[in-house]
Protein backbone atom coordinates (compact mmCIF):
# COMPACT_ATOMS: atom_id res chain seq x y z
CA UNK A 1 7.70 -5.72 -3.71
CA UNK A 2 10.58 -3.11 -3.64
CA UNK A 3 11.42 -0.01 -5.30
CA UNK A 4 8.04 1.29 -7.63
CA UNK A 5 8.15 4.68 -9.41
CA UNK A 6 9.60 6.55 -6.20
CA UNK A 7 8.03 4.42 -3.69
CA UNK A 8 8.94 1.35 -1.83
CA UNK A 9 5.88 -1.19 -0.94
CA UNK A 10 6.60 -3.60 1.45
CA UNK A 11 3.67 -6.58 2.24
CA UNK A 12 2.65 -6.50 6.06
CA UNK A 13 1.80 -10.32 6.64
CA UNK A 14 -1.46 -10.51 9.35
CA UNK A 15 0.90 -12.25 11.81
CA UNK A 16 2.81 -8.73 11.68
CA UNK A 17 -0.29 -6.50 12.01
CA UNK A 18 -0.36 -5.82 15.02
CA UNK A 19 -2.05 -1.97 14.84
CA UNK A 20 -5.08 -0.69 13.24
CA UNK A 21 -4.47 1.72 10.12
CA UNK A 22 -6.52 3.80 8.11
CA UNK A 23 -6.54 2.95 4.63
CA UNK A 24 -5.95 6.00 1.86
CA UNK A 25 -7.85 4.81 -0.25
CA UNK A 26 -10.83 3.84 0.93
CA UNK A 27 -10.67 5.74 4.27
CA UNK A 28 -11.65 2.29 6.29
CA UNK A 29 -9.16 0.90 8.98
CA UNK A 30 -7.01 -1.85 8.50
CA UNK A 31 -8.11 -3.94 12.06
CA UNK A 32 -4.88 -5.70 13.44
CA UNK A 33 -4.13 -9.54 11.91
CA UNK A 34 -5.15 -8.36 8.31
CA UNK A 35 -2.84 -8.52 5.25
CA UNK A 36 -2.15 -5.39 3.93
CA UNK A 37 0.87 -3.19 2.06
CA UNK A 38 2.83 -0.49 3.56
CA UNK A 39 3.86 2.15 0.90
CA UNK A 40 6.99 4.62 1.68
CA UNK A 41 7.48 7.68 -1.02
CA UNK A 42 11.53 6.88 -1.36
CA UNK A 43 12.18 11.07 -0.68
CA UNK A 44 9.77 11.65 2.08
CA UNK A 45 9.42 8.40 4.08
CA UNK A 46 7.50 10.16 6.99
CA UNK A 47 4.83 9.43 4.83
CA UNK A 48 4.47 6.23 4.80
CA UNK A 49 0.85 4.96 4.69
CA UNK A 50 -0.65 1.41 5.09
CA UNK A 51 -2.91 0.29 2.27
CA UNK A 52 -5.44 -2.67 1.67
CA UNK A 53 -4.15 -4.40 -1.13
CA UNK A 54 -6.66 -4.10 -3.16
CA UNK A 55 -6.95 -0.45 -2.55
CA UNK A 56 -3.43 -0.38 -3.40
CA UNK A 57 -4.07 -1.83 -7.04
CA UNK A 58 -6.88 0.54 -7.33
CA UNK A 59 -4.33 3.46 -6.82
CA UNK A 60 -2.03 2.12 -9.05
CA UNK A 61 -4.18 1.63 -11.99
CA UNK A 62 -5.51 5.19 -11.24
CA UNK A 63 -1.78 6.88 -11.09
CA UNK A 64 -0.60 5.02 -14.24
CA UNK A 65 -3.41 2.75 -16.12
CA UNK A 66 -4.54 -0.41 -16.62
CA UNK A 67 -1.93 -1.76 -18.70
CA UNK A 68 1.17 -0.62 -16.59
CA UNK A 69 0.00 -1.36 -13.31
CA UNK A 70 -0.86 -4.94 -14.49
CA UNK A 71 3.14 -5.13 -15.27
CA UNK A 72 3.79 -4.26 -11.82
């Protein structure tokens, strides 16, 4: 998914999950074996967070609307 407005989001396929996460945006885990999106800020990448993907969208259209973040 690559380089977005400062951050990098990278899918995590469920054969790659192999830890539970807590979601940001919803503030449910992420069990191990689910698909879900890791999102690195490109200047601070010790924060990286792992997302739903759906949560993710919900973010984005938050951050910058409905009509840019159905461009993305």
């Amino acid at each position: 998914m690559g380089d977005l407005l400062g951050v990098t989001v990278s899918p995590v396929q469920p054969y790659s999950a192999r830890k539970e996460y807590l979601c940001p945006g919803c503030q449910n885990t992420i069990p191990p074996g689910v698909f879900h999106l890791v999102v690195v800020p490109d200047d601070e990448p010790d924060l990286r967070r792992h997302w739903h993907h759906g949560c993710w969208h919900k973010e984005m259209r938050r951050r910058f609307g409905a009509a840019q973040a159905s461009r993305r």
